[in-house]
Structure formats: structure tokens, C-alpha cells
Protein backbone atom coordinates (compact mmCIF):
# COMPACT_ATOMS: atom_id res chain seq x y z
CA UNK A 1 0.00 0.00 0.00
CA UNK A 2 1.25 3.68 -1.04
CA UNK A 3 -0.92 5.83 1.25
CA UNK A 4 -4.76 5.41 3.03
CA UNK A 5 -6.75 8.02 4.87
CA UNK A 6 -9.73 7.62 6.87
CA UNK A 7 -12.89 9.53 5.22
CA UNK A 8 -15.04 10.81 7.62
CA UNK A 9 -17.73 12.95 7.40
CA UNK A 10 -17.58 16.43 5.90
CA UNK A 11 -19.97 19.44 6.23
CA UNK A 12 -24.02 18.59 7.10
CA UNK A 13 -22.86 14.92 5.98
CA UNK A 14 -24.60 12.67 9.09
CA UNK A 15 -21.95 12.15 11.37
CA UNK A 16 -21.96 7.71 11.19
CA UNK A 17 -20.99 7.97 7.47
CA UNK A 18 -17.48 7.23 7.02
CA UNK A 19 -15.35 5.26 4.72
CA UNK A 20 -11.31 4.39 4.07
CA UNK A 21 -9.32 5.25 1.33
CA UNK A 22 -6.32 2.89 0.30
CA UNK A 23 -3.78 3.06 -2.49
CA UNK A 24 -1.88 0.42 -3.89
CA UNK A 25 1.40 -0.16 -5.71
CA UNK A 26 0.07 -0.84 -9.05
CA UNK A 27 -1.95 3.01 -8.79
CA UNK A 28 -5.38 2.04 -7.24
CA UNK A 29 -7.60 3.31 -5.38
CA UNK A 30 -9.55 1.53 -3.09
CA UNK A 31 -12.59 2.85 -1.24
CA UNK A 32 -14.78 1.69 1.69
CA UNK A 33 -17.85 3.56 2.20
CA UNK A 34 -20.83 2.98 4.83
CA UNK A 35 -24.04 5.01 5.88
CA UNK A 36 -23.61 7.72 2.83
CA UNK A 37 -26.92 9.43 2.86
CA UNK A 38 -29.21 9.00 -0.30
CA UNK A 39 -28.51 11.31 -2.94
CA UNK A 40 -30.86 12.34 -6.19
CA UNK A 41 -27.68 11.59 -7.99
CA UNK A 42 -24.77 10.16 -7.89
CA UNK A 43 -21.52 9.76 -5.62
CA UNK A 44 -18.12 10.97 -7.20
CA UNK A 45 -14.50 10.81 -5.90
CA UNK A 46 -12.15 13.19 -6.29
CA UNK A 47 -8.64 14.24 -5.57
CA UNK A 48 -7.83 17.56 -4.03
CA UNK A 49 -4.93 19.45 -4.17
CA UNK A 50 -5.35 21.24 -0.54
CA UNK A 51 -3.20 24.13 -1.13
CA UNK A 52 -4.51 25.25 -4.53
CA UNK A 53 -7.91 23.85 -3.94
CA UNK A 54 -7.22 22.33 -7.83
CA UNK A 55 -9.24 18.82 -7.78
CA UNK A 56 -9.78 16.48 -10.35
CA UNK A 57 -12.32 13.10 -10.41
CA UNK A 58 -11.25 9.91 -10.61
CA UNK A 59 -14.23 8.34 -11.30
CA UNK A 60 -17.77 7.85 -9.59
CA UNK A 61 -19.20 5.04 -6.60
CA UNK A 62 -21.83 2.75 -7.66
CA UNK A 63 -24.62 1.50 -5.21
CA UNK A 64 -22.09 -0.54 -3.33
CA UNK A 65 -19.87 0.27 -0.08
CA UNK A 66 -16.57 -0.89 -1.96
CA UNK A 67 -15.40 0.95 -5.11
CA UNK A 68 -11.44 -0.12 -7.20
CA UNK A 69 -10.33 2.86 -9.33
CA UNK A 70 -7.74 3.54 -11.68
CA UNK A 71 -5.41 6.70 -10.64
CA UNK A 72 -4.19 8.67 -13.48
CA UNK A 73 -0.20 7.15 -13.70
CA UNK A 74 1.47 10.61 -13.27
CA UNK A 75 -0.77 12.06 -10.25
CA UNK A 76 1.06 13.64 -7.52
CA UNK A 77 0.33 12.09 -4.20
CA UNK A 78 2.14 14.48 -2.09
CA UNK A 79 -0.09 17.80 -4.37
CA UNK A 80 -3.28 16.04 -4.25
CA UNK A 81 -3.22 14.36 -0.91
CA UNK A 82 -7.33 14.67 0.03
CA UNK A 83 -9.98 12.68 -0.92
CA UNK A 84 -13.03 13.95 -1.08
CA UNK A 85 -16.90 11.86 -2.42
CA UNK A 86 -19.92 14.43 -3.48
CA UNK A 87 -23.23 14.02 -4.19
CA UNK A 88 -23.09 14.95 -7.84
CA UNK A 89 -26.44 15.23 -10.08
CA UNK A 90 -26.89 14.57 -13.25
CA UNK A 91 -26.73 17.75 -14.61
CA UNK A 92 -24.41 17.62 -17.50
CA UNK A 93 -21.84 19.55 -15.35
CA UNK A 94 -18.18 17.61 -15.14
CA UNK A 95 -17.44 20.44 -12.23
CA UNK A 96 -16.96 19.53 -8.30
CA UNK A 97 -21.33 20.27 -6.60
CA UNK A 98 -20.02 21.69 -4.09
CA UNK A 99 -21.82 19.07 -1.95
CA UNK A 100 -19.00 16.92 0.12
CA UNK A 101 -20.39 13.90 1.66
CA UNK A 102 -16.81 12.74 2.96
CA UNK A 103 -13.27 13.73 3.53
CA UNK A 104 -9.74 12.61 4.30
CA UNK A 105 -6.18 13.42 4.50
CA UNK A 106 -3.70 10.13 2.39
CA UNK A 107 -1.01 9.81 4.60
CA UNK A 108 1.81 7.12 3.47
């Protein structure tokens, strides 16, 4: 494993959702969500660069509690150490809601 971070809740989020991010040598991500709150939409992960506030998705979390995605092969862990899932709606907009369900810090 390259780096993990517990997610916990973020903003109005109800405070018993949580989840775990992992990464692993070969440049996944692994997620374990529980007790997101039902969303219109859909939930999408992200990577945040906390200093510049820059953040890019890395893909979306189906009806499940476990998700594997693919990191981009270049991505700077140390720039874009926070993960972040929204409730995102499908409104033909690729930008971040707004709307941060959880949140955590990759340490490695």
C-alpha cells in the first residue's frame, strides 16, 4: 500500500458515514464507504490538491460500499493528498457540486 486516509464525514454529511481510502502499488484506489446518505444523484470521488484547492475526479461510486479505481499514472500524491466523495447530479456539469459527503487526509 502507497498511502490510506480515513474519510469521515464532511460538512451537514450525518456524522456515522465514514469510509477508508487505500492506495496500492500498481496506482489504485480503493474505497470503503458505509451510511452515505441518499442522494438524487450520484456519488463521485475526487482528488484535491489542498493548497490550490485544484481537484480532479477519478471516477464515480456505484450502489455498493466498496469501489477499485484507476489513478491517473502521473498524479502527484504528495499535491493532491485529500480525498473527497460528493453528491453529484446529473446535470451535464463535469465540475466539483459543491456538496461533500466525505473527507480525508492520504497519509503514506
Amino acid at each position: 500500500m502507497v498511502a490510506s486516509a480515513p474519510l469521515a464525514a464532511y460538512g451537514s454529511t450525518p456524522p456515522d458515514a465514514k469510509g477508508d481510502a487505500r492506495i496500492f502499488q500498481n496506482g489504485q484506489l480503493h474505497l470503503h464507504v458505509a451510511n452515505l446518505p441518499r442522494v438524487p444523484g450520484y456519488y463521485e470521488v475526487w482528488l484535491i490538491n489542498p493548497t490550490t484547492m485544484q481537484m480532479f475526479s477519478v471516477g464515480t461510486l456505484g450502489g455498493g460500499s466498496d469501489a477499485l479505481l484507476p489513478l491517473p499514472p502521473n498524479v502527484d500524491l504528495d499535491s493532491y493528498s485529500v480525498v473527497d466523495i460528493s453528491a453529484e447530479r446529473y446535470d451535464n456539469k463535469p465540475a466539483h457540486s459543491g456538496d461533500s459527503l466525505l473527507r480525508g487526509t492520504l497519509t503514506g
